[in-house]
PDB file of N, CA and C in Angstrom:
ATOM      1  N   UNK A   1     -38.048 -17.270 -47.002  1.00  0.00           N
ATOM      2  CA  UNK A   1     -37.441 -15.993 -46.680  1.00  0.00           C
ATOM      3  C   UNK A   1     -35.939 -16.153 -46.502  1.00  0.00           C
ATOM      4  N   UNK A   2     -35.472 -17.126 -45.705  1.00  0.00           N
ATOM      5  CA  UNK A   2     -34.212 -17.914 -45.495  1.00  0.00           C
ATOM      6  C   UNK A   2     -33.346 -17.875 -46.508  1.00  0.00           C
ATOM      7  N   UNK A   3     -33.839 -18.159 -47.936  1.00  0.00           N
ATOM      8  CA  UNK A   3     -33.234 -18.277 -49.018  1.00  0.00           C
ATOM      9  C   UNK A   3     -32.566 -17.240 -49.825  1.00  0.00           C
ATOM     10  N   UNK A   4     -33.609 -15.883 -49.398  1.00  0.00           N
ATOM     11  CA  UNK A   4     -33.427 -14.561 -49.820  1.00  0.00           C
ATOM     12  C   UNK A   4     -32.063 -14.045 -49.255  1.00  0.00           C
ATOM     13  N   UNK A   5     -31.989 -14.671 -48.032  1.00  0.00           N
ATOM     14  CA  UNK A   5     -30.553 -14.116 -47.840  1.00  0.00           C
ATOM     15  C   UNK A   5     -29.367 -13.666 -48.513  1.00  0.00           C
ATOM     16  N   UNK A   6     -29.009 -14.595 -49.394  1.00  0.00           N
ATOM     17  CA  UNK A   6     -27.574 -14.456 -50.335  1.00  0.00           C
ATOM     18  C   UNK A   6     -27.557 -13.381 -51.403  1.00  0.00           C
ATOM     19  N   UNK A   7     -29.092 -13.554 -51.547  1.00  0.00           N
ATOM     20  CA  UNK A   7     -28.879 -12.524 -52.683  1.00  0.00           C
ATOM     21  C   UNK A   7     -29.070 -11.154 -52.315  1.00  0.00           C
ATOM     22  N   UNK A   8     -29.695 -10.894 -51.045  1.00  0.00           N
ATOM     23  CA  UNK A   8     -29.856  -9.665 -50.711  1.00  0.00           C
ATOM     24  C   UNK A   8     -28.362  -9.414 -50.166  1.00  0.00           C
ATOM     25  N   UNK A   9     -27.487 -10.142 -49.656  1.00  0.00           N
ATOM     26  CA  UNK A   9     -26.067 -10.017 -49.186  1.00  0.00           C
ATOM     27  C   UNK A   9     -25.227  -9.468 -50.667  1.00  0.00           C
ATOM     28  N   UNK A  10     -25.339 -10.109 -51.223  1.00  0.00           N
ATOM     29  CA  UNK A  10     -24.551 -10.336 -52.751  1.00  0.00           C
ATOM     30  C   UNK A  10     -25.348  -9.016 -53.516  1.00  0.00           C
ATOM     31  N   UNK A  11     -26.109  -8.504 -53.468  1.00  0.00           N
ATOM     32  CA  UNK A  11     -26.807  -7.462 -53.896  1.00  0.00           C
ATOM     33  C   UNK A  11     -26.131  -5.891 -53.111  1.00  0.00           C
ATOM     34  N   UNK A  12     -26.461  -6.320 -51.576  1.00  0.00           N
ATOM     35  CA  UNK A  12     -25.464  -5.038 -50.410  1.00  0.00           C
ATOM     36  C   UNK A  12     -24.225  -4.753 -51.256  1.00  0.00           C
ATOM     37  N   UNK A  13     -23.572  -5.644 -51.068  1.00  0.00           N
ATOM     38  CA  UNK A  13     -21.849  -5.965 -51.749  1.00  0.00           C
ATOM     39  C   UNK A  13     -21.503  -4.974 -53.091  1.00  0.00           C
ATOM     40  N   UNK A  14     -22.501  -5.676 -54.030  1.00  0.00           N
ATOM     41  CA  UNK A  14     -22.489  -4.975 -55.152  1.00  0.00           C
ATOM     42  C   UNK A  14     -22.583  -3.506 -55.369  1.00  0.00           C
ATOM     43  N   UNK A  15     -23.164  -3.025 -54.312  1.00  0.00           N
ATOM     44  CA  UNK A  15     -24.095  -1.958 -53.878  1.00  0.00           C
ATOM     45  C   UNK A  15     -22.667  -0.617 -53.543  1.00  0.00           C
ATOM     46  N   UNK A  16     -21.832  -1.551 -52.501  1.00  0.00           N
ATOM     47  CA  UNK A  16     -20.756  -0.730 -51.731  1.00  0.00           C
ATOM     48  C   UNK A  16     -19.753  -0.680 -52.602  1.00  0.00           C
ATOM     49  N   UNK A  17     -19.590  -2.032 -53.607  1.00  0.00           N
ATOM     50  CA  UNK A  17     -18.414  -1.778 -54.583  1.00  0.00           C
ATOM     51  C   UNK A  17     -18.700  -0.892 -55.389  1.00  0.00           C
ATOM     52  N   UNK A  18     -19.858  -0.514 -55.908  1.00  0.00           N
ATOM     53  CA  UNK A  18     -20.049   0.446 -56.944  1.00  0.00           C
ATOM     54  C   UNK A  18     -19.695   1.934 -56.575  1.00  0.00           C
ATOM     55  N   UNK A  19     -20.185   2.006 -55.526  1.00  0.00           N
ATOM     56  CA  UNK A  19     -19.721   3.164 -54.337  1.00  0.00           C
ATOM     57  C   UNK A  19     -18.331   3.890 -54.278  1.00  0.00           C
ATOM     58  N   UNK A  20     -17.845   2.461 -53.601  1.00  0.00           N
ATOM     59  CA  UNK A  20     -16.260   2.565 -53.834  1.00  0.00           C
ATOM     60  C   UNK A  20     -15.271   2.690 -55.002  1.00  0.00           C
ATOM     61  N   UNK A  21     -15.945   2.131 -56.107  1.00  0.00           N
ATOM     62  CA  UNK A  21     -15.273   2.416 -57.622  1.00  0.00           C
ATOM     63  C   UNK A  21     -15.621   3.921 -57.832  1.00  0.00           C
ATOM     64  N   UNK A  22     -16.601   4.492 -57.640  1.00  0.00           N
ATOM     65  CA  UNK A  22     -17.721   5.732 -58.276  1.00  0.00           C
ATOM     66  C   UNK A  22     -16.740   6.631 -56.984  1.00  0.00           C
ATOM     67  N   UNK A  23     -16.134   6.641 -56.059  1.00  0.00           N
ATOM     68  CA  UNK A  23     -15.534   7.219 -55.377  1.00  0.00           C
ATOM     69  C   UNK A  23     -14.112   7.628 -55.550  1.00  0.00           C
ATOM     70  N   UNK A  24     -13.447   6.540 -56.571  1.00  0.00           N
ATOM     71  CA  UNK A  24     -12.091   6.153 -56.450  1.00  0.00           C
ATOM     72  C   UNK A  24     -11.894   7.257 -58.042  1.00  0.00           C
ATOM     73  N   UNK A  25     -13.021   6.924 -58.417  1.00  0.00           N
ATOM     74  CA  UNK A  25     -13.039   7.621 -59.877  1.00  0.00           C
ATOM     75  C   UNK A  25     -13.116   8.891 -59.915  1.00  0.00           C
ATOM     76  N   UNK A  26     -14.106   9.427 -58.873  1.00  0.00           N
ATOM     77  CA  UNK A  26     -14.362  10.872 -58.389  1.00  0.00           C
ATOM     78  C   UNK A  26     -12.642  11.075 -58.004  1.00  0.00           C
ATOM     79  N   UNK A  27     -12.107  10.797 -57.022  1.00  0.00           N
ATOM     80  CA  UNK A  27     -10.556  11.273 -56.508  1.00  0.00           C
ATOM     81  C   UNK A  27      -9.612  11.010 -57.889  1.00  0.00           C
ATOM     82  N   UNK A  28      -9.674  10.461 -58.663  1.00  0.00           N
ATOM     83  CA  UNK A  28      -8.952  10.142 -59.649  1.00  0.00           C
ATOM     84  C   UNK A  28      -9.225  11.695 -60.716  1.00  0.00           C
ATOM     85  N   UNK A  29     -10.776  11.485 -60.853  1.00  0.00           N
ATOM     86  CA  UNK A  29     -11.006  13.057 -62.061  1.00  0.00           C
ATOM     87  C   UNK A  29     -10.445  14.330 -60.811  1.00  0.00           C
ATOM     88  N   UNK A  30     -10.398  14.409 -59.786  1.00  0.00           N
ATOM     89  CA  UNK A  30      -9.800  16.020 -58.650  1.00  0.00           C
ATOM     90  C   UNK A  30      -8.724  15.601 -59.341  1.00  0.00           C
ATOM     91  N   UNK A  31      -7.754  14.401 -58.689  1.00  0.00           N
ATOM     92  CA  UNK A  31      -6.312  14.661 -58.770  1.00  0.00           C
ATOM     93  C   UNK A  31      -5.737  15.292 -60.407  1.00  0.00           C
ATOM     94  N   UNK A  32      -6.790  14.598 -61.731  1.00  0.00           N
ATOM     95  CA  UNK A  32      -6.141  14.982 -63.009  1.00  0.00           C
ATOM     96  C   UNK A  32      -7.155  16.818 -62.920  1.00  0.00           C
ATOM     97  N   UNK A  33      -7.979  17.067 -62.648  1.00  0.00           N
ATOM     98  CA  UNK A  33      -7.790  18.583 -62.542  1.00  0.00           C
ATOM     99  C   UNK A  33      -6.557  19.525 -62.109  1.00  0.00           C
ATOM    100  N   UNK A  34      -6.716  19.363 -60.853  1.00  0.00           N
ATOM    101  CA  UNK A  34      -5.621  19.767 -60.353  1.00  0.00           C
ATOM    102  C   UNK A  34      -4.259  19.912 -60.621  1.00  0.00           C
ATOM    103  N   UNK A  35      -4.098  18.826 -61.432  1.00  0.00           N
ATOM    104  CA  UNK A  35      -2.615  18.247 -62.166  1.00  0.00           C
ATOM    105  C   UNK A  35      -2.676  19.404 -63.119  1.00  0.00           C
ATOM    106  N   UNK A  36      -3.764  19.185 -64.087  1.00  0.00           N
ATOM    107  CA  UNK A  36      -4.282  19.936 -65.537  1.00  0.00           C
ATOM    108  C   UNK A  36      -3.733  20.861 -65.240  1.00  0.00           C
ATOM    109  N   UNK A  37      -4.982  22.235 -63.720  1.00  0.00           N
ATOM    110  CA  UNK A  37      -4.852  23.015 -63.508  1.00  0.00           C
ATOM    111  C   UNK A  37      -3.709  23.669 -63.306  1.00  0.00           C
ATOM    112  N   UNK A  38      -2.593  23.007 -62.647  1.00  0.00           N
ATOM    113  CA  UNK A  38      -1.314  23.276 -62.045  1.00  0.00           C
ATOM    114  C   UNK A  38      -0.794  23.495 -63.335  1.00  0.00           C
ATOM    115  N   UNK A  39      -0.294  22.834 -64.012  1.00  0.00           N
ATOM    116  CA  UNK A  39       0.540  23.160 -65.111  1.00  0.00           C
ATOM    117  C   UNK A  39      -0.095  24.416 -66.291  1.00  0.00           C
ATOM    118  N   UNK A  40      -1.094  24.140 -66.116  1.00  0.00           N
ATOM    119  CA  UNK A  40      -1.317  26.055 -67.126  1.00  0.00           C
ATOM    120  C   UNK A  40      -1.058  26.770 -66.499  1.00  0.00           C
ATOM    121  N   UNK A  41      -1.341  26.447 -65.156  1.00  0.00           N
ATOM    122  CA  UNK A  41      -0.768  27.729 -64.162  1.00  0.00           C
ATOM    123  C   UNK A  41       0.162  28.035 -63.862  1.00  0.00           C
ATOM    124  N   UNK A  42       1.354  27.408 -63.564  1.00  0.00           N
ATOM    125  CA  UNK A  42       2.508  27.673 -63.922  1.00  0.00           C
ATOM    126  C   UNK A  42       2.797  28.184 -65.039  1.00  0.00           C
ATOM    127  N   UNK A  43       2.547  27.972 -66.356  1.00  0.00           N
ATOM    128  CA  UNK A  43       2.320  28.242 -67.830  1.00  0.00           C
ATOM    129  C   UNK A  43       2.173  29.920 -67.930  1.00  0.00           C
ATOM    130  N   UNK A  44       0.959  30.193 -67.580  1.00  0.00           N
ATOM    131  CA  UNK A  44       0.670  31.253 -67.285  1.00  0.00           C
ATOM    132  C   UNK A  44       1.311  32.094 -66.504  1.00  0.00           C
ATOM    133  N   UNK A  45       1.989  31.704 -65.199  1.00  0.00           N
ATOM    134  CA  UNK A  45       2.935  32.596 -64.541  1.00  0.00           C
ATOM    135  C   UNK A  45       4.025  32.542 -65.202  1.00  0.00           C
ATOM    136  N   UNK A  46       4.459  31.918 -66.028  1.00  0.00           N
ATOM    137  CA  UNK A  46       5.861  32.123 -66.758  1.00  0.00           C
ATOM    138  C   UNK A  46       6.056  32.716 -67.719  1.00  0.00           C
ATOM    139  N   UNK A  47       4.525  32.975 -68.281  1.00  0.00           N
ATOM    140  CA  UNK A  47       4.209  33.939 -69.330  1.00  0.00           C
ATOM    141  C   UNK A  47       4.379  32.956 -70.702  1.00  0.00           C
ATOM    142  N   UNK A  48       4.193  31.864 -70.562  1.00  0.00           N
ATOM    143  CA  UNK A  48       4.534  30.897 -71.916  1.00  0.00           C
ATOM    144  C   UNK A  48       3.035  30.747 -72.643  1.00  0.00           C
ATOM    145  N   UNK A  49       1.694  31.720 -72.221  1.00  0.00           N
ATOM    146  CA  UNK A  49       0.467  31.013 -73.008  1.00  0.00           C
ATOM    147  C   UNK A  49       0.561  32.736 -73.768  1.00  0.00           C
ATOM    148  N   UNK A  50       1.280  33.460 -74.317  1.00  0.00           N
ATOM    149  CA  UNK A  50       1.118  34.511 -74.532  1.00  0.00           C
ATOM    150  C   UNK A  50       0.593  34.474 -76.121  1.00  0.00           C
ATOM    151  N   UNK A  51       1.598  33.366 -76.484  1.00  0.00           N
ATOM    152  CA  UNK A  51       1.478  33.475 -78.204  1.00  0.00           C
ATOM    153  C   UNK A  51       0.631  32.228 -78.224  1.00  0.00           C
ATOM    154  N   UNK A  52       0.156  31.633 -77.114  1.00  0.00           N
ATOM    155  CA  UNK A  52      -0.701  30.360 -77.749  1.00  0.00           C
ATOM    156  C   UNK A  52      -1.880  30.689 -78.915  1.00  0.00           C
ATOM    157  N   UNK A  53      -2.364  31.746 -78.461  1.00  0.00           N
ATOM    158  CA  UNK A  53      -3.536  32.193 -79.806  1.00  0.00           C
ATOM    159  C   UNK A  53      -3.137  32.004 -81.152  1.00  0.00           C
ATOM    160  N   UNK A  54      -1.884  32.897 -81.126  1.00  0.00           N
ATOM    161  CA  UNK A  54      -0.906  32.933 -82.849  1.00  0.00           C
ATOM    162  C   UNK A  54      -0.913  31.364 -83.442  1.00  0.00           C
ATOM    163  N   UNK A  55      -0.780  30.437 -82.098  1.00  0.00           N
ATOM    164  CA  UNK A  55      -0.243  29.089 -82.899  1.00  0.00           C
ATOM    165  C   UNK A  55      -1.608  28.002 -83.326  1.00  0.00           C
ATOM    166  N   UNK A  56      -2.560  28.603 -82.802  1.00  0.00           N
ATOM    167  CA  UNK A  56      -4.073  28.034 -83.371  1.00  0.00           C
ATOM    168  C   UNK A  56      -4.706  29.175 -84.501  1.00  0.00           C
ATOM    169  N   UNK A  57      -5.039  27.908 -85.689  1.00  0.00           N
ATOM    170  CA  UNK A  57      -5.788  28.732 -86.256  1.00  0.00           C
ATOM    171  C   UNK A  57      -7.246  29.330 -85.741  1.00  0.00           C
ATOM    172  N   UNK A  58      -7.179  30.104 -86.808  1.00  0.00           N
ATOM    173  CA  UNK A  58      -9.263  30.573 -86.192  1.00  0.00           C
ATOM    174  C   UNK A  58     -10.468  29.894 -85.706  1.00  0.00           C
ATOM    175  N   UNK A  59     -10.548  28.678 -86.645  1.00  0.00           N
ATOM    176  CA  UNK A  59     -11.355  27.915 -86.170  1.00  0.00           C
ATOM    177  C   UNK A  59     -11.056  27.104 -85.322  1.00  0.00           C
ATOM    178  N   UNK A  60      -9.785  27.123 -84.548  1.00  0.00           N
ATOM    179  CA  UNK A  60      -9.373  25.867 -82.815  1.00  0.00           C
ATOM    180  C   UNK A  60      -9.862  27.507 -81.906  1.00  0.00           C
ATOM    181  N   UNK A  61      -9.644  28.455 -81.832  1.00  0.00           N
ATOM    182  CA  UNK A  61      -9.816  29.628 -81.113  1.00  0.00           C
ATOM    183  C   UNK A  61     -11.016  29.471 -80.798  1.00  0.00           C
ATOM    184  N   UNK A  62     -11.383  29.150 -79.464  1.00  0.00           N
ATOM    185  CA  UNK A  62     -12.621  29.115 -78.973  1.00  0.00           C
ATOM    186  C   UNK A  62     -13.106  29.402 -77.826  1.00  0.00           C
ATOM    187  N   UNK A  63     -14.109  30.396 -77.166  1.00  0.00           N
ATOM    188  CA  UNK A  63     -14.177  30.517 -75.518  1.00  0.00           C
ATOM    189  C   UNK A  63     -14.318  29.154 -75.069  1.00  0.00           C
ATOM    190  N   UNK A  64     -13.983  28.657 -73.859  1.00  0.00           N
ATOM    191  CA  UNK A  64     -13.938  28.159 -72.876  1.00  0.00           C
ATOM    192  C   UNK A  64     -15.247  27.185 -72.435  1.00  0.00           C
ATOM    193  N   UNK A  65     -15.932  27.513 -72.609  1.00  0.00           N
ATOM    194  CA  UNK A  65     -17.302  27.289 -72.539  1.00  0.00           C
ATOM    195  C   UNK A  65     -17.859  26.398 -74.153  1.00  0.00           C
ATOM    196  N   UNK A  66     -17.343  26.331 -74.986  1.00  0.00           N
ATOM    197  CA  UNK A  66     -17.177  25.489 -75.793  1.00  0.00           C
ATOM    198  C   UNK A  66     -16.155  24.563 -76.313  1.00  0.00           C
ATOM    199  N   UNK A  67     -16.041  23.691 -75.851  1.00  0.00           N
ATOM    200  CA  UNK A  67     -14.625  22.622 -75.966  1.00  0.00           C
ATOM    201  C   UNK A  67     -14.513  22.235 -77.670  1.00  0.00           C
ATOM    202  N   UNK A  68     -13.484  22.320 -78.228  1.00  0.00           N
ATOM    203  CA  UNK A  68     -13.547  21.909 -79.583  1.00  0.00           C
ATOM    204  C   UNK A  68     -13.588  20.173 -79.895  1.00  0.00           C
ATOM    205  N   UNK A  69     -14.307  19.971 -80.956  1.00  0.00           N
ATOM    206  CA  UNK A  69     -14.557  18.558 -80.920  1.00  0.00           C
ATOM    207  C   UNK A  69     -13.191  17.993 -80.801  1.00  0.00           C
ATOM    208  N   UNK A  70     -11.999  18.340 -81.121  1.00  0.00           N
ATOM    209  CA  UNK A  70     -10.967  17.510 -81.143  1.00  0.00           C
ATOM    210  C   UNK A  70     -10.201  17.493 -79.848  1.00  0.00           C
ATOM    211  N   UNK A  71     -10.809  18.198 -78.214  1.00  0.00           N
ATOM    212  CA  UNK A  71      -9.820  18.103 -77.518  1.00  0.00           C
ATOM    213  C   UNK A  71     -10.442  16.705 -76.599  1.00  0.00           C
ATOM    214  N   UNK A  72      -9.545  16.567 -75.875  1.00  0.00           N
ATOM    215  CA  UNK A  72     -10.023  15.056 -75.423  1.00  0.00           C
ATOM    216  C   UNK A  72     -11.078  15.124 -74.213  1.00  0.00           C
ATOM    217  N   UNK A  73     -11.792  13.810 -73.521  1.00  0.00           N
ATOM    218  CA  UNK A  73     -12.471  14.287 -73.114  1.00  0.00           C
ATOM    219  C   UNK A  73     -11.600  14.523 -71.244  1.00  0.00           C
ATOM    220  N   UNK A  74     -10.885  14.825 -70.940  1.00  0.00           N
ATOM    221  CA  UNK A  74     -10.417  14.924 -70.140  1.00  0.00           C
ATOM    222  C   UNK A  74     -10.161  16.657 -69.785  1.00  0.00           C
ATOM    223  N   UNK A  75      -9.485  17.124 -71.271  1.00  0.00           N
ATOM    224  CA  UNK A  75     -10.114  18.840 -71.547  1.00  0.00           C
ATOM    225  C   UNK A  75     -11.165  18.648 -71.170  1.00  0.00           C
ATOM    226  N   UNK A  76     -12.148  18.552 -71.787  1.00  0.00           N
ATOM    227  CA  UNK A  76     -13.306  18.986 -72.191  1.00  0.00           C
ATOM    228  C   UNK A  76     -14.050  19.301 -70.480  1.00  0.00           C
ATOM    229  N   UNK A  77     -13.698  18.221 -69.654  1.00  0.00           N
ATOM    230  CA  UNK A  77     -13.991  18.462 -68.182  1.00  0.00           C
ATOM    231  C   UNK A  77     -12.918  19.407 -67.764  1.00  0.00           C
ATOM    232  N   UNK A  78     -11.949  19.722 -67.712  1.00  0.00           N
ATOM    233  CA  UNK A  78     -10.842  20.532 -67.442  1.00  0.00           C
ATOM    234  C   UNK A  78     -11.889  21.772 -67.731  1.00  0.00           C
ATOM    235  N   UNK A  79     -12.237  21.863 -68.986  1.00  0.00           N
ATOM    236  CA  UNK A  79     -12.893  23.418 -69.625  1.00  0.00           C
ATOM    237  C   UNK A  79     -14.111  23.831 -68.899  1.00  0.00           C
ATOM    238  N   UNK A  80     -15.019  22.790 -68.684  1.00  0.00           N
ATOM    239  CA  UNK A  80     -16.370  22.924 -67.843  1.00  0.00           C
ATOM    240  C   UNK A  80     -16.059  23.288 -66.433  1.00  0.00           C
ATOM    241  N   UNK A  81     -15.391  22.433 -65.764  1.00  0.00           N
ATOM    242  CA  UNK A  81     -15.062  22.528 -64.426  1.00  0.00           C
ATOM    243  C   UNK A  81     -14.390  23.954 -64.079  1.00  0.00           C
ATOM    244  N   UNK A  82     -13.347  24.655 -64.900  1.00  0.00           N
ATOM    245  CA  UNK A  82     -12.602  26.195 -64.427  1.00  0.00           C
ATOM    246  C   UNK A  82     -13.574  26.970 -65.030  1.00  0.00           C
ATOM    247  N   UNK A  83     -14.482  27.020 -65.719  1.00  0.00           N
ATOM    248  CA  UNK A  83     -15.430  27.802 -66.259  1.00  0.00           C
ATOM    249  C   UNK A  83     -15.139  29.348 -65.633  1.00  0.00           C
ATOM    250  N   UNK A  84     -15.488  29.391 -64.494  1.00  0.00           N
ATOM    251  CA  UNK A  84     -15.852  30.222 -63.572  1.00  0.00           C
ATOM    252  C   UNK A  84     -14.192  30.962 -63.713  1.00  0.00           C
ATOM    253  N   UNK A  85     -13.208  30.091 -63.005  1.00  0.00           N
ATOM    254  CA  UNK A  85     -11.829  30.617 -62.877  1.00  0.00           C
ATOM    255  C   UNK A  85     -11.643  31.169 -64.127  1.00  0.00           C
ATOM    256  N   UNK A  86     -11.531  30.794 -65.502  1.00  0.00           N
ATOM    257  CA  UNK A  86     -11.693  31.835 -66.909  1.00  0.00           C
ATOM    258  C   UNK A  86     -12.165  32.574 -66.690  1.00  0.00           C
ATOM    259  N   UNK A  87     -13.783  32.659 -66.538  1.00  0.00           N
ATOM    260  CA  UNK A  87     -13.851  34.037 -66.727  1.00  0.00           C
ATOM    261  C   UNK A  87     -12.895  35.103 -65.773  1.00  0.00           C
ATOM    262  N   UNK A  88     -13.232  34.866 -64.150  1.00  0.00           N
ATOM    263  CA  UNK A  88     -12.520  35.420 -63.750  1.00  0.00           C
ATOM    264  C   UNK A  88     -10.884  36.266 -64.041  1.00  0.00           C
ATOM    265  N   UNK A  89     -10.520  35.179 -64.400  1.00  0.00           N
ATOM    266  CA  UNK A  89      -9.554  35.303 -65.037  1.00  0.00           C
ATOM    267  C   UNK A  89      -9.380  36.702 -66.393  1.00  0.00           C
ATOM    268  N   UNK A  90     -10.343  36.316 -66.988  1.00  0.00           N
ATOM    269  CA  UNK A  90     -10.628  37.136 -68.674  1.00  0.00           C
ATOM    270  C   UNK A  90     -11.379  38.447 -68.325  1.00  0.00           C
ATOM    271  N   UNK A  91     -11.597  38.409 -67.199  1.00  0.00           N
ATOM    272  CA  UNK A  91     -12.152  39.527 -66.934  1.00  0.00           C
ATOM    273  C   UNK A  91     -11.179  40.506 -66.388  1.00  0.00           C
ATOM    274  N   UNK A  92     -10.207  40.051 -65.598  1.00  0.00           N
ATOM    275  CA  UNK A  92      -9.487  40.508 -64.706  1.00  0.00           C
ATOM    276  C   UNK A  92      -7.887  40.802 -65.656  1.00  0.00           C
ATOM    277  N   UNK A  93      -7.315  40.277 -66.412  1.00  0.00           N
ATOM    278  CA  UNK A  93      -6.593  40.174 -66.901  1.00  0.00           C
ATOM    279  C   UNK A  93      -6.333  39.990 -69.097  1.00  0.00           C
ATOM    280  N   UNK A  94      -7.905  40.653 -69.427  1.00  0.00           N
ATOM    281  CA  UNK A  94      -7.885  40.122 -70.745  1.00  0.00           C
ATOM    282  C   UNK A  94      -7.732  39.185 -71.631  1.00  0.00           C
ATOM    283  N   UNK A  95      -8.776  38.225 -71.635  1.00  0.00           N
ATOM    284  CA  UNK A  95      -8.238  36.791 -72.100  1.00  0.00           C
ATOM    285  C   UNK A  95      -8.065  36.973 -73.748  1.00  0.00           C
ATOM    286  N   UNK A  96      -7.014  35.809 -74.244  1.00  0.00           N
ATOM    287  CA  UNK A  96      -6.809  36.058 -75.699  1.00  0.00           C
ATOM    288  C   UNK A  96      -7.556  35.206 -75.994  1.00  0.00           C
ATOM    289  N   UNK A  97      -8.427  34.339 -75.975  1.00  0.00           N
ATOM    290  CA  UNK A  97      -9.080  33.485 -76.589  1.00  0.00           C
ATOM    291  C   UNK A  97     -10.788  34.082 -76.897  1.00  0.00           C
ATOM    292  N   UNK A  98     -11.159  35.400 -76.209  1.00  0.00           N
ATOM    293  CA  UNK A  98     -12.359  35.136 -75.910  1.00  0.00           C
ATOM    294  C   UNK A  98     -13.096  36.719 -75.990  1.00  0.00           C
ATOM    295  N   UNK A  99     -13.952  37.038 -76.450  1.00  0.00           N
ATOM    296  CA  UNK A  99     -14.330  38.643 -76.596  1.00  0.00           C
ATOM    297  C   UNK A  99     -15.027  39.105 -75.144  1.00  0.00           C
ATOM    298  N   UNK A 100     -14.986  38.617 -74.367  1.00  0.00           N
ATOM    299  CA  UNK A 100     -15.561  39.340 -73.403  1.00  0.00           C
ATOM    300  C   UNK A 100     -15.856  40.902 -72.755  1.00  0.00           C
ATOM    301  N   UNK A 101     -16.372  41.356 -72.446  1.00  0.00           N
ATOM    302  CA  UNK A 101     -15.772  43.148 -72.107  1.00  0.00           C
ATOM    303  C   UNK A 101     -14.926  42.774 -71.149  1.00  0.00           C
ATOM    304  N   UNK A 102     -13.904  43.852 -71.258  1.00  0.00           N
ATOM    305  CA  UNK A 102     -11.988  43.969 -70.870  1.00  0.00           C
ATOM    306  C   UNK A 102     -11.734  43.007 -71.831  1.00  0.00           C
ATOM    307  N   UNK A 103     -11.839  42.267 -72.262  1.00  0.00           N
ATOM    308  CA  UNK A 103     -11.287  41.435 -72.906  1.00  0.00           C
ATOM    309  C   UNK A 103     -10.134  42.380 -74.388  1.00  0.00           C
ATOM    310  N   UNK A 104      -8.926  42.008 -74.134  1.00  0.00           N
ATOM    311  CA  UNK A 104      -7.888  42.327 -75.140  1.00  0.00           C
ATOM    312  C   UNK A 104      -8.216  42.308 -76.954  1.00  0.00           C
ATOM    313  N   UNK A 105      -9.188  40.739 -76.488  1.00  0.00           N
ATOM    314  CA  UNK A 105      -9.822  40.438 -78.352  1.00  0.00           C
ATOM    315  C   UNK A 105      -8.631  40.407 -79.431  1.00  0.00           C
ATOM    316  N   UNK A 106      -6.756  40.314 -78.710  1.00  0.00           N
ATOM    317  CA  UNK A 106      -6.402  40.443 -80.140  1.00  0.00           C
ATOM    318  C   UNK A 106      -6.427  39.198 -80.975  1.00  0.00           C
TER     319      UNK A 106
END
């Protein structure tokens, strides 16, 4: 039984580092949301996403809720995660990307 020791120690260990990485990683994906988030938002209050539609063709034009294969995967969580804030958003203010009712649709 004596012997079992090390490895059940060395096993704990492993146990808390994974923890602590899987934690560090979690605060790492908030802080790049937030970052993400901040800067469209500013974007948006400055009125600079007005013509973003014009500068994608048809097929990059996509709701929110579907990430295009080419954006990275760091979008792609950016897009899942505000889900909710879009719509809100598209509802409240007419989104150009997306047909929703209110939605602008141009």
């Amino acid at each position: 039984m004596r012997a079992q020791w090390p490895h059940d120690m060395m096993e704990s260990w492993r146990h808390e580092k994974l923890a602590l990485e899987l934690s560090i990683l979690d605060a790492e994906a908030e802080r790049d949301r937030n970052s993400e988030a901040s800067k469209i938002m500013q974007k948006f209050q400055a009125g600079q996403l007005q013509g973003l539609r014009a500068t994608l063709s048809q097929s990059q034009v996509v709701h929110p809720t579907v990430a295009p294969q080419s954006a990275t995967p760091r979008m792609q969580l950016f897009l899942r995660t505000n889900l909710k804030w879009h719509q809100e958003l598209s509802d409240r203010y007419a989104c150009h990307t997306c047909r929703r009712p209110g939605a602008s649709g141009k």
